[in-house]
N, C-alpha and C. Protein backbone atom coordinates (compact mmCIF):
# COMPACT_ATOMS: atom_id res chain seq x y z
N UNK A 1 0.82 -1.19 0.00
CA UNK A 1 0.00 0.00 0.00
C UNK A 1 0.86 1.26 0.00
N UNK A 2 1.98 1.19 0.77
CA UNK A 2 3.03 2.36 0.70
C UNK A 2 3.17 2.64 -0.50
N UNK A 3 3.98 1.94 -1.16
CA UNK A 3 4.08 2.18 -3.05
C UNK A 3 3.30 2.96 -3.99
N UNK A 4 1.75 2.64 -3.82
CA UNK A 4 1.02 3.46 -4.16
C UNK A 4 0.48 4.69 -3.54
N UNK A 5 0.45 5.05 -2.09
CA UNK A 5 0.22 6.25 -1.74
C UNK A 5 1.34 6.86 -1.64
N UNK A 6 2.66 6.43 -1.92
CA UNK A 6 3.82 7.57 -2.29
C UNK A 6 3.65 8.00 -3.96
N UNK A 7 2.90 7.10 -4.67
CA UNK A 7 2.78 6.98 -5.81
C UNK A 7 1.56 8.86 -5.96
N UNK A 8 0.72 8.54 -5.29
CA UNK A 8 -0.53 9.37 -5.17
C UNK A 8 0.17 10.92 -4.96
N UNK A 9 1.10 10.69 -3.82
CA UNK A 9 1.43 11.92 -3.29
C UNK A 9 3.09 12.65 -4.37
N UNK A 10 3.30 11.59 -4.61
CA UNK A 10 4.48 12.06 -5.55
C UNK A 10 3.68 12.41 -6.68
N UNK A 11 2.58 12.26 -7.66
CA UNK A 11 1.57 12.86 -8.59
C UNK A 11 1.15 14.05 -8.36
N UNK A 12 0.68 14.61 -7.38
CA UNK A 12 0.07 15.49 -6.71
C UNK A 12 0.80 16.73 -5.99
N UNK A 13 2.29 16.45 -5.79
CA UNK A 13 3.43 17.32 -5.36
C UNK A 13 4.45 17.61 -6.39
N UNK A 14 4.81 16.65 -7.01
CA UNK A 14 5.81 16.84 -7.72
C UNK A 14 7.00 17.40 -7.12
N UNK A 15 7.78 16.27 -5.99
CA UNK A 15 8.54 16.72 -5.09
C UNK A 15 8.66 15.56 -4.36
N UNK A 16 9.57 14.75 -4.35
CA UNK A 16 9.83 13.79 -3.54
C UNK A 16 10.15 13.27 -2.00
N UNK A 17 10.96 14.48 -1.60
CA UNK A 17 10.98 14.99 -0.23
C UNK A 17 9.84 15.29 0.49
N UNK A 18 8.82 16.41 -0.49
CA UNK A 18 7.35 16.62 0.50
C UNK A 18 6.81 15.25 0.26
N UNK A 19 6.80 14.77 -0.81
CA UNK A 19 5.76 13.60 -1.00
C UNK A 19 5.99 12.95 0.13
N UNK A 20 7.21 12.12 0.55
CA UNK A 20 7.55 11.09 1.66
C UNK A 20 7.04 11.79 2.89
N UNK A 21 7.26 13.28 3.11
CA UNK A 21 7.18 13.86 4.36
C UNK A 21 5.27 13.82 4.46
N UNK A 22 5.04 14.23 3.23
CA UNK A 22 3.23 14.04 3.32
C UNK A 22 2.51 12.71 3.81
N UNK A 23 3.17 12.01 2.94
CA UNK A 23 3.18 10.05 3.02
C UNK A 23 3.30 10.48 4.37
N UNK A 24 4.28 10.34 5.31
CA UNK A 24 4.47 10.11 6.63
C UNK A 24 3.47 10.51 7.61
N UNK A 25 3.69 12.21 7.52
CA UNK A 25 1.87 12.16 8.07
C UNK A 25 0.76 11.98 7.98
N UNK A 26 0.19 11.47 6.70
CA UNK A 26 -1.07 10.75 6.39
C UNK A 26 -0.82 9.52 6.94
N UNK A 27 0.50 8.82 7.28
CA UNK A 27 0.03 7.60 7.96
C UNK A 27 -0.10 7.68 9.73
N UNK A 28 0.76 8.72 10.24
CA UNK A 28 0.26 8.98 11.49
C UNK A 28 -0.97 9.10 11.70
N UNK A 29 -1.88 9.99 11.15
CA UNK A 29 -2.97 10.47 10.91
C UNK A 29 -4.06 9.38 10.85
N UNK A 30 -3.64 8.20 10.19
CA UNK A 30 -4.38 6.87 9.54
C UNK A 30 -4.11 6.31 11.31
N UNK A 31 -3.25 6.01 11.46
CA UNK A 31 -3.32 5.37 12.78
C UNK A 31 -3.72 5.91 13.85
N UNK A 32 -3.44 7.41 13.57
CA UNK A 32 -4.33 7.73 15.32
C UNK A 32 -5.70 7.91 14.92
N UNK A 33 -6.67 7.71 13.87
CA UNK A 33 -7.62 7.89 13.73
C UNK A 33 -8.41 6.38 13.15
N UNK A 34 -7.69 5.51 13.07
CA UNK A 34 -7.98 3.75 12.52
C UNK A 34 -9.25 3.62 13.39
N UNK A 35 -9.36 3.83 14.65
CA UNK A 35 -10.62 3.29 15.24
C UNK A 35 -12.03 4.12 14.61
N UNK A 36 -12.04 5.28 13.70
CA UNK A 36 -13.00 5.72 12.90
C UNK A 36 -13.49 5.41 11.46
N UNK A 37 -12.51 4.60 11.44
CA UNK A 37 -12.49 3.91 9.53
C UNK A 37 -13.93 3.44 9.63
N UNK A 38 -15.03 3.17 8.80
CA UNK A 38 -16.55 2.81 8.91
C UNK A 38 -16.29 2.02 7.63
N UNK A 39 -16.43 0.73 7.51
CA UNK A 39 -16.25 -0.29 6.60
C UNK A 39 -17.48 0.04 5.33
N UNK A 40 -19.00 0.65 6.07
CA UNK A 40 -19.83 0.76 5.92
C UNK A 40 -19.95 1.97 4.86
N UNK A 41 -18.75 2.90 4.81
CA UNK A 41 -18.75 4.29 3.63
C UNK A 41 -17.45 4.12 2.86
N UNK A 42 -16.56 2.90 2.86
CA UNK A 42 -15.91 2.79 1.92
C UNK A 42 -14.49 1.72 2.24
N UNK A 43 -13.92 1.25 1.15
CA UNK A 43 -12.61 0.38 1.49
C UNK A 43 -11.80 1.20 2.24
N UNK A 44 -10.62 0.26 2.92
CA UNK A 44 -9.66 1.16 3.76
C UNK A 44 -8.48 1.51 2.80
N UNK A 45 -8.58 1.20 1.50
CA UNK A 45 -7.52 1.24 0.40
C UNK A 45 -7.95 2.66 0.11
N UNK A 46 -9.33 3.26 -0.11
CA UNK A 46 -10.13 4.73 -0.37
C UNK A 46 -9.61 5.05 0.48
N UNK A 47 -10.21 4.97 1.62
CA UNK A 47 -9.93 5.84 2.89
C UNK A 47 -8.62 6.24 2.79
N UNK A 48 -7.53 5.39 3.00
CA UNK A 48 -6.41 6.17 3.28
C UNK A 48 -5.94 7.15 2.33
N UNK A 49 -5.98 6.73 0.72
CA UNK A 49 -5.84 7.64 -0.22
C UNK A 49 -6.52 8.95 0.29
N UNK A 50 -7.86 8.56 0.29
CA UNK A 50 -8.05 10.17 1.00
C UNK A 50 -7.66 10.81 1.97
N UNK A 51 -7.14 10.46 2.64
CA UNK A 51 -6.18 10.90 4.19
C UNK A 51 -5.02 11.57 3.17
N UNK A 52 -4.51 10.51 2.66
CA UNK A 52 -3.18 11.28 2.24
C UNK A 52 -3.41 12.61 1.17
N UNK A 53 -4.32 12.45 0.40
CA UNK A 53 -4.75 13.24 -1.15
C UNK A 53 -5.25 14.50 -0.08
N UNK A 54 -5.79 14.82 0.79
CA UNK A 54 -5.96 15.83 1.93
C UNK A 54 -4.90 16.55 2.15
N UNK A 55 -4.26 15.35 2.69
CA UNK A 55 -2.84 15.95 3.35
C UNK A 55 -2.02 16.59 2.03
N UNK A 56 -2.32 16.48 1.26
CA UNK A 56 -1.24 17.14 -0.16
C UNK A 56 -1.58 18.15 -0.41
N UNK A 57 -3.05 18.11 -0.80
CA UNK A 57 -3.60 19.14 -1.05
C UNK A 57 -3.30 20.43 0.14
N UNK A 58 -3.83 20.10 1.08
CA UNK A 58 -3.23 21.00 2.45
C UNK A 58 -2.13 22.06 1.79
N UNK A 59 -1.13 20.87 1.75
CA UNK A 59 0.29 21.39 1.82
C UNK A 59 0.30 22.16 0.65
N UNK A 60 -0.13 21.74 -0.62
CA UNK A 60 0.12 23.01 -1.82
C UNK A 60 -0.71 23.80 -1.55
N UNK A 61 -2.31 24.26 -0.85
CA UNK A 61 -2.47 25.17 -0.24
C UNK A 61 -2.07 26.13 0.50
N UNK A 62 -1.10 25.21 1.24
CA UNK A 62 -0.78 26.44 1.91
C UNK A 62 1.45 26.56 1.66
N UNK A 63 1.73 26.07 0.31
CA UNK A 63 2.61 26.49 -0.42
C UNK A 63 1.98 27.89 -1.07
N UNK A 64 1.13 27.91 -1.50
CA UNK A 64 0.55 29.00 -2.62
C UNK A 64 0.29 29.93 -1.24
N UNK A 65 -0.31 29.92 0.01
CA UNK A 65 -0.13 31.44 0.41
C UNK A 65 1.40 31.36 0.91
N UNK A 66 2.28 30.91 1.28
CA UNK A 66 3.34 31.20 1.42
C UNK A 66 4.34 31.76 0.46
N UNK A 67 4.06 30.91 -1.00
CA UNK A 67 4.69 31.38 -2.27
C UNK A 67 4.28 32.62 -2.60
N UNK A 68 3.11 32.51 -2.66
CA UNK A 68 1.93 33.82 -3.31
C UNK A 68 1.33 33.35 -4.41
N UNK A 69 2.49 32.01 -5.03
CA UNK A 69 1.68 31.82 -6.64
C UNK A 69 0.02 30.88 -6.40
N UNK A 70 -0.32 30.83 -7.78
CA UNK A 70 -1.59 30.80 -7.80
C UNK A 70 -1.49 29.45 -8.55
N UNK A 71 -0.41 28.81 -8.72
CA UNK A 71 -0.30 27.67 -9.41
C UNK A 71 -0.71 26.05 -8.67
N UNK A 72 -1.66 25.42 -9.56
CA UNK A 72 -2.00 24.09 -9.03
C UNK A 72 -1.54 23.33 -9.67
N UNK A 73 -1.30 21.59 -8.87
CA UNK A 73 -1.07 20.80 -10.45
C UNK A 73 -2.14 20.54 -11.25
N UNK A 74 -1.26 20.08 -12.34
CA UNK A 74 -1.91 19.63 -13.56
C UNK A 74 -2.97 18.75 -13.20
N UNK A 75 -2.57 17.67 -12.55
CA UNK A 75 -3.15 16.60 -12.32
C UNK A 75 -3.46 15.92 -10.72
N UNK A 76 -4.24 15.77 -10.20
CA UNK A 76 -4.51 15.43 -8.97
C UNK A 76 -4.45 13.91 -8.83
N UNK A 77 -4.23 13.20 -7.56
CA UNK A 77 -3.98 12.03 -7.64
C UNK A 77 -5.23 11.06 -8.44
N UNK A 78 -5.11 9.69 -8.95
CA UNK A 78 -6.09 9.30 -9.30
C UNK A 78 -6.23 7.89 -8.47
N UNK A 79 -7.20 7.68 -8.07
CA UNK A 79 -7.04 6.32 -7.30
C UNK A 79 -6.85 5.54 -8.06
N UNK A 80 -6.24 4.21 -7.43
CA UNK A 80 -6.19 3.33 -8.45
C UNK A 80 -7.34 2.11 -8.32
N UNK A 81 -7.98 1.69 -9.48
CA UNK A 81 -9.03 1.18 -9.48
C UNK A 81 -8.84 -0.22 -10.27
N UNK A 82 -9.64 -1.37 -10.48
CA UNK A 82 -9.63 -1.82 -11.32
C UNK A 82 -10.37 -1.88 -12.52
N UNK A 83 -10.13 -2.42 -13.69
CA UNK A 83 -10.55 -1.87 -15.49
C UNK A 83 -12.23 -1.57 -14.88
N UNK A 84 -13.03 -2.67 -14.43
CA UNK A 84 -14.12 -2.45 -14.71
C UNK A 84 -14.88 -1.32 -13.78
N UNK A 85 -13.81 -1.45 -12.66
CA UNK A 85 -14.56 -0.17 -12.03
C UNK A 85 -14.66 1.12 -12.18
N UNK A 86 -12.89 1.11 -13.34
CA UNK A 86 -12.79 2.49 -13.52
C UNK A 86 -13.47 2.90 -14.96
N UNK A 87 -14.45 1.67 -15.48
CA UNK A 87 -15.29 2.32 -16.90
C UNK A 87 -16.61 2.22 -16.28
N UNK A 88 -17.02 1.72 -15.21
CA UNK A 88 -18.66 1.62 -14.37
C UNK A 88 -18.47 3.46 -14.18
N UNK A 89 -17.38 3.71 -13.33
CA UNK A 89 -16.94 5.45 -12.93
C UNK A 89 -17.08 5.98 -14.35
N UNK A 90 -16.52 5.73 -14.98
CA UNK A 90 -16.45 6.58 -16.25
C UNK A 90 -18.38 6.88 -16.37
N UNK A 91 -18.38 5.86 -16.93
CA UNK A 91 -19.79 5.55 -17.34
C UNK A 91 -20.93 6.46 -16.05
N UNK A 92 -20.74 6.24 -15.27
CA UNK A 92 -21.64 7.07 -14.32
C UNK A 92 -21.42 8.58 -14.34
N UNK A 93 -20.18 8.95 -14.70
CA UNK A 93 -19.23 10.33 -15.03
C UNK A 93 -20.31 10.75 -15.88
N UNK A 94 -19.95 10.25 -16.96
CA UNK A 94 -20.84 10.87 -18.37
C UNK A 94 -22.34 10.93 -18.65
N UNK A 95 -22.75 10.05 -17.05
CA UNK A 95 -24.75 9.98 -17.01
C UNK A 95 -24.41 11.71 -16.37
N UNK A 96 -23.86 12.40 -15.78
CA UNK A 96 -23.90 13.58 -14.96
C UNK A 96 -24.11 14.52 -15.99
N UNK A 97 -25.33 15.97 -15.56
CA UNK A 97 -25.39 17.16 -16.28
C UNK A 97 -23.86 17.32 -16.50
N UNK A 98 -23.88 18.33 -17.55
CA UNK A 98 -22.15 18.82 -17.96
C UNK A 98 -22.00 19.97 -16.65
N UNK A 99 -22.49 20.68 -16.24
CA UNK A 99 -21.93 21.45 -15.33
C UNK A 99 -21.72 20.61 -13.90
N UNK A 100 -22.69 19.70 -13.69
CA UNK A 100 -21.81 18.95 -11.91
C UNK A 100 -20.59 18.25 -12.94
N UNK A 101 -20.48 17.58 -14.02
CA UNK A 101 -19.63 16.75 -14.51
C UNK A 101 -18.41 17.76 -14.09
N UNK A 102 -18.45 18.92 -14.85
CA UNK A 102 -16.94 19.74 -14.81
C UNK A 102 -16.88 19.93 -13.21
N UNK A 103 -17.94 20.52 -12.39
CA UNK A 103 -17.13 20.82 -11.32
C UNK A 103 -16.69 19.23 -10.24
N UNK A 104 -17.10 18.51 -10.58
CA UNK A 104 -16.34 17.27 -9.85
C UNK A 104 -14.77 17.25 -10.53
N UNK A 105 -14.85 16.99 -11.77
CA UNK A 105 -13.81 17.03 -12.68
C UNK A 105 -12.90 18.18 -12.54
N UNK A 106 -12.97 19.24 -11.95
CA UNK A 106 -12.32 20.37 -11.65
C UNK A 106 -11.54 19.80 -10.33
N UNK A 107 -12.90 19.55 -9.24
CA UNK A 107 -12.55 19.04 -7.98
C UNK A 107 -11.48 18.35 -7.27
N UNK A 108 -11.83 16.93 -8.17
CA UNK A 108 -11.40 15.67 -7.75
C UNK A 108 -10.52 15.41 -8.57
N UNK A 109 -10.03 15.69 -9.85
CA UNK A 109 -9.11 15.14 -11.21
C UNK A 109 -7.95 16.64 -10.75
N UNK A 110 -8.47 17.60 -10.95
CA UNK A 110 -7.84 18.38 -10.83
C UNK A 110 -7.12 19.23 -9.97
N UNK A 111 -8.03 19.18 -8.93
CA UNK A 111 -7.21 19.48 -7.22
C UNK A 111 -7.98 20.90 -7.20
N UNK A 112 -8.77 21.32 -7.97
CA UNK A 112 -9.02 22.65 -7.41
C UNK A 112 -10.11 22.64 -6.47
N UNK A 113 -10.06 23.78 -5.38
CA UNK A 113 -10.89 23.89 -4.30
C UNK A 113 -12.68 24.39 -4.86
N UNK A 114 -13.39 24.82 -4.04
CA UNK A 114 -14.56 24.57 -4.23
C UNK A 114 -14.72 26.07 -4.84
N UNK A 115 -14.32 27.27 -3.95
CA UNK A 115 -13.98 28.69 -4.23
C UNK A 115 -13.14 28.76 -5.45
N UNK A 116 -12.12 28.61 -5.73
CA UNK A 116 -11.62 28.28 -7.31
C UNK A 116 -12.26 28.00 -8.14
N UNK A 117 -13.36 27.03 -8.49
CA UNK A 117 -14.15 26.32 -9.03
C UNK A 117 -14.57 27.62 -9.45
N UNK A 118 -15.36 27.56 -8.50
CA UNK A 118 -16.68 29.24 -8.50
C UNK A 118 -15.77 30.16 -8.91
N UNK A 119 -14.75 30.69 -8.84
CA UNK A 119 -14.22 31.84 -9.62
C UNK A 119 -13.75 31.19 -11.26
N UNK A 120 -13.31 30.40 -10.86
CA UNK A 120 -13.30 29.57 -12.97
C UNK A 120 -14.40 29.90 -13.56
N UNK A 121 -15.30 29.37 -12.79
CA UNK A 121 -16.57 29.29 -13.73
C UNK A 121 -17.23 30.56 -13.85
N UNK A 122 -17.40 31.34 -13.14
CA UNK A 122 -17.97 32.64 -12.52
C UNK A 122 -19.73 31.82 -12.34
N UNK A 123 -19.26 30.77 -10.98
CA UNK A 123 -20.52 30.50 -11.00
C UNK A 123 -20.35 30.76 -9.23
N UNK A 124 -21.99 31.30 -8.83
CA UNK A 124 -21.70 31.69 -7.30
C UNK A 124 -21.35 29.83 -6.27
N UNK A 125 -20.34 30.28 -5.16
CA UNK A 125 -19.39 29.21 -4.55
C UNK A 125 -21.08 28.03 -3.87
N UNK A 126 -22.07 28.68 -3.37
CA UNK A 126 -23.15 27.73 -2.90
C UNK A 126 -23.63 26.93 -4.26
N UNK A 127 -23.54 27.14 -5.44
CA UNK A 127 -23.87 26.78 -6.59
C UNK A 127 -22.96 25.57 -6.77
N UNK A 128 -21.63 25.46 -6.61
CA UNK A 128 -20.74 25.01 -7.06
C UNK A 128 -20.52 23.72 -5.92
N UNK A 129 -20.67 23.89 -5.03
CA UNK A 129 -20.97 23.22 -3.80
C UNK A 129 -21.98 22.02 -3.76
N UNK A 130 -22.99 23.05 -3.84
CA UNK A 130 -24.54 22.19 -4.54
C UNK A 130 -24.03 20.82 -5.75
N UNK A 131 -23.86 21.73 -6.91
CA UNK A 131 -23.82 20.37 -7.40
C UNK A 131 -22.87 19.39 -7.22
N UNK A 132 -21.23 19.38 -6.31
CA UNK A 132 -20.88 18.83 -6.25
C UNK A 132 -21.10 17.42 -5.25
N UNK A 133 -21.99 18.17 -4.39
CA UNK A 133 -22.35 17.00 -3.31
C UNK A 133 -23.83 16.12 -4.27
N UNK A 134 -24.17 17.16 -5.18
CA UNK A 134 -25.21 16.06 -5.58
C UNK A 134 -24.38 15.30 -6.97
N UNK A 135 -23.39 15.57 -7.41
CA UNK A 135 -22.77 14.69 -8.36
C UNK A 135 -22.32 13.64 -7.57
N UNK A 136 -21.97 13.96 -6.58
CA UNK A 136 -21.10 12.40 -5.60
C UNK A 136 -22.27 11.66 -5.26
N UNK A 137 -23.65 12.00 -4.70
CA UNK A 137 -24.96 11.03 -4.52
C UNK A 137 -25.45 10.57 -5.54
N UNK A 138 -24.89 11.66 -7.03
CA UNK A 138 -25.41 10.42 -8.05
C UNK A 138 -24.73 9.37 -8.67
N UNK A 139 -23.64 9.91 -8.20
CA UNK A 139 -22.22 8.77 -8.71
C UNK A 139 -22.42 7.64 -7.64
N UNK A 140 -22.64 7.63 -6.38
CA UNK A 140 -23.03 6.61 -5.52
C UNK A 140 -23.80 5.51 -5.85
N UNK A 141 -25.00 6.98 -6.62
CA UNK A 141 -26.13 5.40 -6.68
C UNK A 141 -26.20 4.19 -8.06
N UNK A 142 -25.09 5.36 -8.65
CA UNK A 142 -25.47 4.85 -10.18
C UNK A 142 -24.30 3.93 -10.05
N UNK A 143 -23.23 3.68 -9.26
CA UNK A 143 -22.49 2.85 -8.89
C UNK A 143 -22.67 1.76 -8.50
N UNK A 144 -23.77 1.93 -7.33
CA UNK A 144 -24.77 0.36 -6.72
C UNK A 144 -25.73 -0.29 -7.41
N UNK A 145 -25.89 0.73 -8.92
CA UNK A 145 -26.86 -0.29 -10.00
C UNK A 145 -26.28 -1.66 -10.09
């Protein structure tokens, strides 16, 4: 599992030093918080990716107010899935209106925050919000078809 969440965080930093140092505290983090994992909202292979994909994000957040720049990566981590799950995802991707589609796709592919979003788009930030929590309930359900 290490392999791939240095994998996640080295994608997402582009920096090998923070990556390991990120890696490191997403796994502290994983262990002092293990007794909250809920089997019941997702694998512990998700979960931790998201612990760590947090913890990255964090950190180039708060690189950019320290830097000042306004620069994100290209690419945000992608979990790793297998073939059929990652064309069931696809496939549920492309049932989504085009506007929740982009702002998940902004979100989650791309690393940008929710306020970013809303200034990309010049769409107001409760708007952008909105549909993203209802793109993830429809990606849920259309997942458990």
């Amino acid at each position: 599992m290490a392999p791939t969440m240095l994998g996640v965080a080295l994608r997402l930093l582009r920096n090998r030093p923070h990556a390991e140092e990120t890696l490191q505290d997403a796994f502290l983090q994983i262990w002092r918080n293990a007794d909250r994992f809920d089997t019941q909202r997702g694998s512990p292979k998700a979960w931790m990716i998201g612990i760590l994909r947090y913890r990255a994000l964090d950190r180039l957040e708060n690189e950019k107010r320290h830097t000042g720049t306004d620069e994100l990566p290209d690419v945000a981590a992608e979990l790793p899935v297998d073939i059929e799950d990652s064309r069931a995802l696809s496939s549920c991707i492309n049932e989504l209106p085009e506007n929740w589609r982009r702002s998940v796709m902004l979100s989650y592919v791309e690393g940008y925050s929710h306020s970013e979003i809303a200034d990309l788009t010049k769409t107001p930030l409760g708007t952008i919000k909105s549909w993203i929590v209802r793109s993830l309930d429809a990606l849920k359900k259309c997942l458990e078809r």
